[in-house]
PDB file of N, CA and C in Angstrom:
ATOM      1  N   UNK A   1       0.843  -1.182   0.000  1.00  0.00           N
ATOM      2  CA  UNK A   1       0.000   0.000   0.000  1.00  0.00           C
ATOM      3  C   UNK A   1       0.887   1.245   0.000  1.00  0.00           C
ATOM      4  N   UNK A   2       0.388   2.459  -0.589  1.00  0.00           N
ATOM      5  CA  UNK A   2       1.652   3.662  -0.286  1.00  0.00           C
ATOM      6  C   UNK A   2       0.772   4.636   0.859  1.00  0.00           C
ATOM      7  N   UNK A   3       1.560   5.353   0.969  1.00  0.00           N
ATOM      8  CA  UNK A   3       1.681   5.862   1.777  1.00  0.00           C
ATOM      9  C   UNK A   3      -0.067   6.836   1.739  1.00  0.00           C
ATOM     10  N   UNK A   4       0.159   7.168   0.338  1.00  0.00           N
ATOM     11  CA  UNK A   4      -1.502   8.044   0.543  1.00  0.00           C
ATOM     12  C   UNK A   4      -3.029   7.270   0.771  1.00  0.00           C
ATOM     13  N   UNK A   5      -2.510   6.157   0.316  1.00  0.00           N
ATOM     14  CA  UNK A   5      -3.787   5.261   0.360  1.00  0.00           C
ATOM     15  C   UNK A   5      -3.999   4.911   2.291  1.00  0.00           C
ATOM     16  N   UNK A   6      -2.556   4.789   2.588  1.00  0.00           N
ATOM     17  CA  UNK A   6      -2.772   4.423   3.968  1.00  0.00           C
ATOM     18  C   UNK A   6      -2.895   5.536   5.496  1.00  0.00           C
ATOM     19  N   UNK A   7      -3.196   6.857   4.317  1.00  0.00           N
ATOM     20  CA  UNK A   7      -3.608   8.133   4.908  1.00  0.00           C
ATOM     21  C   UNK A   7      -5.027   8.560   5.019  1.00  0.00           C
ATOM     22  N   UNK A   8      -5.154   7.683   3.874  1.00  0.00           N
ATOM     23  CA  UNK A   8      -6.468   8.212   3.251  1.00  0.00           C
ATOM     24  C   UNK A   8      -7.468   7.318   4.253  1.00  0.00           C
ATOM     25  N   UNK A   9      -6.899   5.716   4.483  1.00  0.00           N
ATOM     26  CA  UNK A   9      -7.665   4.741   5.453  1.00  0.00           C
ATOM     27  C   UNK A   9      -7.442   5.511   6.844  1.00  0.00           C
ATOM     28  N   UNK A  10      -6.332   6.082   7.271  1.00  0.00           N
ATOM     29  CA  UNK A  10      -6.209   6.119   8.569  1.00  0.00           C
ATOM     30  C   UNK A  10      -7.428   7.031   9.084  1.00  0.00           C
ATOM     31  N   UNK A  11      -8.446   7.774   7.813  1.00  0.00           N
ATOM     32  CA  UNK A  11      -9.181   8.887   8.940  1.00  0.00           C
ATOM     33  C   UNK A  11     -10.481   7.926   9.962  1.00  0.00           C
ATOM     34  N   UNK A  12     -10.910   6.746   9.096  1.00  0.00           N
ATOM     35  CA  UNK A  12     -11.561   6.004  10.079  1.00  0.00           C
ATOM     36  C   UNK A  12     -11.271   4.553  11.050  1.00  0.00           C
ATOM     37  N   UNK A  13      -9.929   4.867  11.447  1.00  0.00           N
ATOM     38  CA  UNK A  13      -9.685   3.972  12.116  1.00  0.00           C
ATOM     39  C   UNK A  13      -9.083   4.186  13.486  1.00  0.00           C
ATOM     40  N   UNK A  14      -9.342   3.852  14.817  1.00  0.00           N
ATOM     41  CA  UNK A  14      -8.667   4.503  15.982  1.00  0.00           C
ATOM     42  C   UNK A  14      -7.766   4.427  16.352  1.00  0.00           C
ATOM     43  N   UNK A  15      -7.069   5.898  16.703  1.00  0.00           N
ATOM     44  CA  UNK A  15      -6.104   6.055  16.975  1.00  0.00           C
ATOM     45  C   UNK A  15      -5.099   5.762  17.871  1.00  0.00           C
ATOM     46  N   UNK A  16      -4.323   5.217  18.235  1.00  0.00           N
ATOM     47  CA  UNK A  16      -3.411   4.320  19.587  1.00  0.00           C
ATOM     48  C   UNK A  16      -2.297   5.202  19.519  1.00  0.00           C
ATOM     49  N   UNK A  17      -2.365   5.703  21.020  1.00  0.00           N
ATOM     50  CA  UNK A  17      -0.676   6.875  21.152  1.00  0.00           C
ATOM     51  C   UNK A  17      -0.170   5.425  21.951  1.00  0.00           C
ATOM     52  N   UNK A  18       1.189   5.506  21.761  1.00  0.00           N
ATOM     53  CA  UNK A  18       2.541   4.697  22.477  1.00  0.00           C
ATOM     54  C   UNK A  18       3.416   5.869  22.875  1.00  0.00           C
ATOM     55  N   UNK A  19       3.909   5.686  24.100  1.00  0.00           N
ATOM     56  CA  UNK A  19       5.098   6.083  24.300  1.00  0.00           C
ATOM     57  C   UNK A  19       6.256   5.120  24.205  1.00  0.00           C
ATOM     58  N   UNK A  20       6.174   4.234  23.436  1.00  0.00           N
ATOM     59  CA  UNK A  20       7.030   3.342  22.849  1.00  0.00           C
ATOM     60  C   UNK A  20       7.031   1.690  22.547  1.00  0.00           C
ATOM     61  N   UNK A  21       7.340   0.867  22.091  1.00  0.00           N
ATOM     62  CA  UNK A  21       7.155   0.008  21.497  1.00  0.00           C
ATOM     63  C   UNK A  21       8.369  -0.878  22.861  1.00  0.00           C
ATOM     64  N   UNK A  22       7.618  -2.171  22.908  1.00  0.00           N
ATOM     65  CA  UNK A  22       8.732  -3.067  23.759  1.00  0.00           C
ATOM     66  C   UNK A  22       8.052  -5.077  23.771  1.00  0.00           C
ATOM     67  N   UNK A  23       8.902  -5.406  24.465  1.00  0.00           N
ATOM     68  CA  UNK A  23       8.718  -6.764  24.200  1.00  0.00           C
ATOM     69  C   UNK A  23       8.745  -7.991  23.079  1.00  0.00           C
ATOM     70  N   UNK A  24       9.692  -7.057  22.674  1.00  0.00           N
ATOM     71  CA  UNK A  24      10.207  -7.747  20.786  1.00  0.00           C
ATOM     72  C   UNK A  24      10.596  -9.315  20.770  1.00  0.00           C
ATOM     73  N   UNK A  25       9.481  -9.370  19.958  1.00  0.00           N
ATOM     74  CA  UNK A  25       9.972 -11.640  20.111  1.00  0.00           C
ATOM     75  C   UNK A  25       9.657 -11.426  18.074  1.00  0.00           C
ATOM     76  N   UNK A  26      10.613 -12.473  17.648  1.00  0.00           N
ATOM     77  CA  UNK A  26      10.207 -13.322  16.869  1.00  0.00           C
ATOM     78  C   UNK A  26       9.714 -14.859  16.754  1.00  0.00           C
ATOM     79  N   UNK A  27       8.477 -14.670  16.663  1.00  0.00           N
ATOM     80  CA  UNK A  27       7.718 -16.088  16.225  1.00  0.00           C
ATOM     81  C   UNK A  27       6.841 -16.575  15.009  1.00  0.00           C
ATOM     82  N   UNK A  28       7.180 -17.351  14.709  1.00  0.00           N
ATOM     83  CA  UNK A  28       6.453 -18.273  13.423  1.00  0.00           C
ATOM     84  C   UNK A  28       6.732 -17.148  11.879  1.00  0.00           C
ATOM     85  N   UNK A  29       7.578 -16.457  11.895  1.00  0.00           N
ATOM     86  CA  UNK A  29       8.042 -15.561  11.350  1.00  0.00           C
ATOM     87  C   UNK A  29       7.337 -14.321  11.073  1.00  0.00           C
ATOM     88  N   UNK A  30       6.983 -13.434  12.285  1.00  0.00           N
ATOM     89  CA  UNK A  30       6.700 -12.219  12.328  1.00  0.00           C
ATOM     90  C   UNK A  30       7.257 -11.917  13.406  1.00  0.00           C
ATOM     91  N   UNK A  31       7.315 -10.435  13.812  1.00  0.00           N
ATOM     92  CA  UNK A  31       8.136  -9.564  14.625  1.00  0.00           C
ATOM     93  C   UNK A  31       6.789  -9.675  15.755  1.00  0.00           C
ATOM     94  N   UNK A  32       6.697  -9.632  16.952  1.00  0.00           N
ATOM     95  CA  UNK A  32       5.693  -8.958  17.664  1.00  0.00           C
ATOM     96  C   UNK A  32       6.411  -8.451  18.877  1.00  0.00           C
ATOM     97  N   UNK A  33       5.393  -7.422  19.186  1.00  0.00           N
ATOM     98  CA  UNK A  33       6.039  -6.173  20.161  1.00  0.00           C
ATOM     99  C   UNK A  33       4.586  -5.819  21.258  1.00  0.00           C
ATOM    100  N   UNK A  34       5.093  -4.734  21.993  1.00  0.00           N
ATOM    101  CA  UNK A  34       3.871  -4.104  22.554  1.00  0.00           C
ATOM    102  C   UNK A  34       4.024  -2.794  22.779  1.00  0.00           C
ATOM    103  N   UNK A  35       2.991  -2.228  22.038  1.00  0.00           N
ATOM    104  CA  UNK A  35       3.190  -0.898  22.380  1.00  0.00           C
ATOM    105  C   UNK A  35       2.689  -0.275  23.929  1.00  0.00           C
ATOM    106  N   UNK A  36       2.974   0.657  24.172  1.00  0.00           N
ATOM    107  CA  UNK A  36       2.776   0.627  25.840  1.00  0.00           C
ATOM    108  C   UNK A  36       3.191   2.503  26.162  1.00  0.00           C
ATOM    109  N   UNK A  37       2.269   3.157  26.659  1.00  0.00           N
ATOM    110  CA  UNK A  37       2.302   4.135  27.433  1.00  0.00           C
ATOM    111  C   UNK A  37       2.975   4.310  28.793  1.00  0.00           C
ATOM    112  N   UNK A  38       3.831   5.245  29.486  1.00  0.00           N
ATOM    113  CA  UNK A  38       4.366   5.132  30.542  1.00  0.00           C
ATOM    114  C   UNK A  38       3.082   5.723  31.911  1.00  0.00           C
ATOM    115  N   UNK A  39       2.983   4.946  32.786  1.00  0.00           N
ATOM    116  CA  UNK A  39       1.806   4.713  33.483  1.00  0.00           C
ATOM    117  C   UNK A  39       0.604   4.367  33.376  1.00  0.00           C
ATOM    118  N   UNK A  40       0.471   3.591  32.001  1.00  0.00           N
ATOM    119  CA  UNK A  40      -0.542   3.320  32.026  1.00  0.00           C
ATOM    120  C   UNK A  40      -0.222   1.831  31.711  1.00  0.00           C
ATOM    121  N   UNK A  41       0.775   1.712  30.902  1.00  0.00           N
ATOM    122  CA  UNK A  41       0.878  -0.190  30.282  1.00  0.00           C
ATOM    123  C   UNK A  41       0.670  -0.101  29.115  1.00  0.00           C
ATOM    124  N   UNK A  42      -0.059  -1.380  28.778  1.00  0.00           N
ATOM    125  CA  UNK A  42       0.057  -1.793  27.564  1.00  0.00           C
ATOM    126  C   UNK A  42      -1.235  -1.175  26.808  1.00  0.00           C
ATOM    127  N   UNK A  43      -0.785  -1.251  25.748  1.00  0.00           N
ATOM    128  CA  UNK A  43      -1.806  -0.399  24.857  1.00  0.00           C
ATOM    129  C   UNK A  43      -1.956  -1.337  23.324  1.00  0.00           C
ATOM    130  N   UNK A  44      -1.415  -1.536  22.780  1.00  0.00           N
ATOM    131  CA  UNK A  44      -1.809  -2.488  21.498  1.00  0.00           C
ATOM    132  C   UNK A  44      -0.563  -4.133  21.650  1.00  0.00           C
ATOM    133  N   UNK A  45      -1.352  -5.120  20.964  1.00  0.00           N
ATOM    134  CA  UNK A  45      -0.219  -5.862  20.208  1.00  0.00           C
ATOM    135  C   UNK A  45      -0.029  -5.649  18.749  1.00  0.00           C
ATOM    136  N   UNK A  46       1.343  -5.807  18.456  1.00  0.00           N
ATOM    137  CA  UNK A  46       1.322  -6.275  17.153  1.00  0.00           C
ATOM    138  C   UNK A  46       2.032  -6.822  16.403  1.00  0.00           C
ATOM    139  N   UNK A  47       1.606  -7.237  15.762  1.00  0.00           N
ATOM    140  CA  UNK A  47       2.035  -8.357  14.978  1.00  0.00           C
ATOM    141  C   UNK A  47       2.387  -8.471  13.487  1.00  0.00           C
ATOM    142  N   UNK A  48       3.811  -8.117  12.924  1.00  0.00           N
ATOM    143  CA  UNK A  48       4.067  -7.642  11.775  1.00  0.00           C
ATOM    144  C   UNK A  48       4.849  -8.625  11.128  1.00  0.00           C
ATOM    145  N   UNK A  49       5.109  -9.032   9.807  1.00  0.00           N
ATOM    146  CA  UNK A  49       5.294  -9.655   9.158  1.00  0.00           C
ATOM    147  C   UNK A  49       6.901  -9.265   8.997  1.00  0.00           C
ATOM    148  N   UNK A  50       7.765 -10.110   9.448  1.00  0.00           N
ATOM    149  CA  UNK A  50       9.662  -9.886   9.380  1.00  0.00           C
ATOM    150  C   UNK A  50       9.654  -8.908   8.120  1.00  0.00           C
ATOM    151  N   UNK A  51       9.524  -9.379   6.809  1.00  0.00           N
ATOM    152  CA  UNK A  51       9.581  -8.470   5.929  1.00  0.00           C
ATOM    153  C   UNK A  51       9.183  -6.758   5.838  1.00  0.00           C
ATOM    154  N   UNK A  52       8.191  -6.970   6.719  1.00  0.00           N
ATOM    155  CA  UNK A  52       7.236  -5.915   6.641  1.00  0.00           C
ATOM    156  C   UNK A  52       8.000  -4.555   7.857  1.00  0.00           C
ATOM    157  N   UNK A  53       8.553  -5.589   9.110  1.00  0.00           N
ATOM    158  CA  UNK A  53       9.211  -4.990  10.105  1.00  0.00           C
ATOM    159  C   UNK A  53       9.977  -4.247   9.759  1.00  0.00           C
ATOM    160  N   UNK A  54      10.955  -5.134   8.694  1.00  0.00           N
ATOM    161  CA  UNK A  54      12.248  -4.772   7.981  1.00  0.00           C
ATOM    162  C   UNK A  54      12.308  -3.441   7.754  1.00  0.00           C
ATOM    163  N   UNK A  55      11.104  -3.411   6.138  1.00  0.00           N
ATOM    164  CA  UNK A  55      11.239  -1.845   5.877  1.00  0.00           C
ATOM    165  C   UNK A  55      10.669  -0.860   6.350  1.00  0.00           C
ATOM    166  N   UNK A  56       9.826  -1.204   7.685  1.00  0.00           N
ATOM    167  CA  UNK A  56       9.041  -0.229   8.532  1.00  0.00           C
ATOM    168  C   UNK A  56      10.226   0.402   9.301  1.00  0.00           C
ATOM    169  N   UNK A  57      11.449  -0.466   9.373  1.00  0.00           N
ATOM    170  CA  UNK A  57      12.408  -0.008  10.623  1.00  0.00           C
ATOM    171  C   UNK A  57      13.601   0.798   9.631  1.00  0.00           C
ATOM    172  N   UNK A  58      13.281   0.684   8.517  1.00  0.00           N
ATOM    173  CA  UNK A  58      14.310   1.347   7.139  1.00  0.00           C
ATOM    174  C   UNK A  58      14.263   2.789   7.212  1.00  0.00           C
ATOM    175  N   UNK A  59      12.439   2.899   7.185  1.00  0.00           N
ATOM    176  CA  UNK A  59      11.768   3.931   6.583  1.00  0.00           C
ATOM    177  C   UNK A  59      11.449   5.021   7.677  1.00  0.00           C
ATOM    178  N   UNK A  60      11.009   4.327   9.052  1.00  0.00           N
ATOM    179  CA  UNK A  60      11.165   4.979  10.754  1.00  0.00           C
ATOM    180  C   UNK A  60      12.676   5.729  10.503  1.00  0.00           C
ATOM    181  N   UNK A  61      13.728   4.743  10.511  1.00  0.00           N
ATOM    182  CA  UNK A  61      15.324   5.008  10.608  1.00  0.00           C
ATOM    183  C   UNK A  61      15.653   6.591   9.326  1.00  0.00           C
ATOM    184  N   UNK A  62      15.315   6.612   8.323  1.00  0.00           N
ATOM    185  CA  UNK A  62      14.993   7.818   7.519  1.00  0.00           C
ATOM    186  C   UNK A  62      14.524   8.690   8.153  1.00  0.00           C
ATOM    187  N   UNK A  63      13.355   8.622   8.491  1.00  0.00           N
ATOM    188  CA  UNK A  63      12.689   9.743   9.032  1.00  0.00           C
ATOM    189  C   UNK A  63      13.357  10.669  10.141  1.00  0.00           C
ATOM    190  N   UNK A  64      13.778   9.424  11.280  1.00  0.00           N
ATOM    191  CA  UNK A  64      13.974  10.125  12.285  1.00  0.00           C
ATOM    192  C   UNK A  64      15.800  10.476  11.850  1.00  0.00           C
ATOM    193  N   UNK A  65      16.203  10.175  11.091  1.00  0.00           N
ATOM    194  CA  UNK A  65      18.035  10.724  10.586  1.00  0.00           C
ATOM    195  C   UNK A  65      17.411  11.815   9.934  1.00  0.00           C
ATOM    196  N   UNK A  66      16.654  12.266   9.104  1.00  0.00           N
ATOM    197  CA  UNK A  66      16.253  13.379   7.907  1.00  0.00           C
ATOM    198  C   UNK A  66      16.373  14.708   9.257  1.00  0.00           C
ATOM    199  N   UNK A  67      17.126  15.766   9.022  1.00  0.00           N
ATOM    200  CA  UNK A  67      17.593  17.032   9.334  1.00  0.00           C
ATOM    201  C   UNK A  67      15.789  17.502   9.573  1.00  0.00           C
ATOM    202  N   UNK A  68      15.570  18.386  10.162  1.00  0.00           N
ATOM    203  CA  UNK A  68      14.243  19.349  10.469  1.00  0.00           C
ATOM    204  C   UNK A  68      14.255  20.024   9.734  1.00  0.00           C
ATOM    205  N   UNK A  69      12.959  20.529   9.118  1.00  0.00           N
ATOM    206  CA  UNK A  69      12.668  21.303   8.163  1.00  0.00           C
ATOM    207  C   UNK A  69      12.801  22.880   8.794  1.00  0.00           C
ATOM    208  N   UNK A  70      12.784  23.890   8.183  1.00  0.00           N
ATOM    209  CA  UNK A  70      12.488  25.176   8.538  1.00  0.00           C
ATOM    210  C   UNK A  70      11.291  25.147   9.637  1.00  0.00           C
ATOM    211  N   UNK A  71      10.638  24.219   9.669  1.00  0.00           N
ATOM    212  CA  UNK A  71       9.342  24.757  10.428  1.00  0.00           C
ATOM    213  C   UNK A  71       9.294  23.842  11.532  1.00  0.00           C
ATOM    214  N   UNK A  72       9.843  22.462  11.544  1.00  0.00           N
ATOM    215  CA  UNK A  72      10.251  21.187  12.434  1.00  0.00           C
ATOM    216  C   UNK A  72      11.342  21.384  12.746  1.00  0.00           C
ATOM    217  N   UNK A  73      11.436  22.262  14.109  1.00  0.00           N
ATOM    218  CA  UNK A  73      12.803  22.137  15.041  1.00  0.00           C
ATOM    219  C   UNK A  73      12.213  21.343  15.901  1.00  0.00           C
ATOM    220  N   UNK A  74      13.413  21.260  16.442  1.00  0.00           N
ATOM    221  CA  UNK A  74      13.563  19.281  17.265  1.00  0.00           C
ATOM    222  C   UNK A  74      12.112  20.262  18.525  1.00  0.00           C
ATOM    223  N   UNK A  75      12.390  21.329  18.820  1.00  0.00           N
ATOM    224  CA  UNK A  75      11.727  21.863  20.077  1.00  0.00           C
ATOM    225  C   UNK A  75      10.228  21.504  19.574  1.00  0.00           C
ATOM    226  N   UNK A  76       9.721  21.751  18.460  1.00  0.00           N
ATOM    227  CA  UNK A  76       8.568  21.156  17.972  1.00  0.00           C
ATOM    228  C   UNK A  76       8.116  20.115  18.320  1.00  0.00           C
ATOM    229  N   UNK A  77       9.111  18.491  17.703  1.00  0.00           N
ATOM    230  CA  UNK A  77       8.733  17.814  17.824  1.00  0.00           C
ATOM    231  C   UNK A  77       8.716  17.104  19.114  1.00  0.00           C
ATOM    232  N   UNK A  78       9.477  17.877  20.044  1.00  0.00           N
ATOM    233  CA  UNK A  78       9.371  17.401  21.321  1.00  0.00           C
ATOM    234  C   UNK A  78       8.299  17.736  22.286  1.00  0.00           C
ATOM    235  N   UNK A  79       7.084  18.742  21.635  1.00  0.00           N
ATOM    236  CA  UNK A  79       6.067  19.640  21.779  1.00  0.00           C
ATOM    237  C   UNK A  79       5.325  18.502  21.727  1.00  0.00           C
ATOM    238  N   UNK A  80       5.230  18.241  20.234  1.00  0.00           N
ATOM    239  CA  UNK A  80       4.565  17.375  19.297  1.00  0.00           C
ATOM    240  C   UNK A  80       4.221  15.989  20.120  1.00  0.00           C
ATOM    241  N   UNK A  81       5.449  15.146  21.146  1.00  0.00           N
ATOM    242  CA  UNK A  81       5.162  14.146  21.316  1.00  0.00           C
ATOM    243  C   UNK A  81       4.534  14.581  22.727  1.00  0.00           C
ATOM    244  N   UNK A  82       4.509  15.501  23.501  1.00  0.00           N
ATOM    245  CA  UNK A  82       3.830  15.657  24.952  1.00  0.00           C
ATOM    246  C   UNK A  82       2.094  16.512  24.738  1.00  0.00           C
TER     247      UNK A  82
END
């Protein structure tokens, strides 16, 4: 799927904040993790396909190396996540 199609799905589907991802196992060949809020616990499982992990952790790893734009200083996005 690209990226607009999976923008375009995200407006009806609910939204899950993490304050981070943990409990990383591989089994039967997918990645699974848990996402999890600090004081509250756990918040989603999931369950992603090794391949799929792969270039999710390619494309995360881009994002978060890519320099801030004129308008995205880090002070933003540190706004952004509280």
């Amino acid at each position: 799927m690209t990226d607009e199609e999976l923008l375009e799905q995200s407006a009806t589907i609910p939204t899950i904040y993490c304050d981070g991802l943990g409990a990383f196992r591989k089994i039967n060949g997918s990645l699974r993790c848990i996402g999890y809020v600090i004081g509250s616990g756990a918040q989603v499982n999931l369950i992603i396909s090794i391949t799929g992990a792969d270039a999710a952790n390619r494309e995360a790893r881009r994002i978060l190396e890519e320099p801030p734009t004129q308008r995205q200083t880090s002070i933003d996005w540190l706004r952004a996540a509280h």
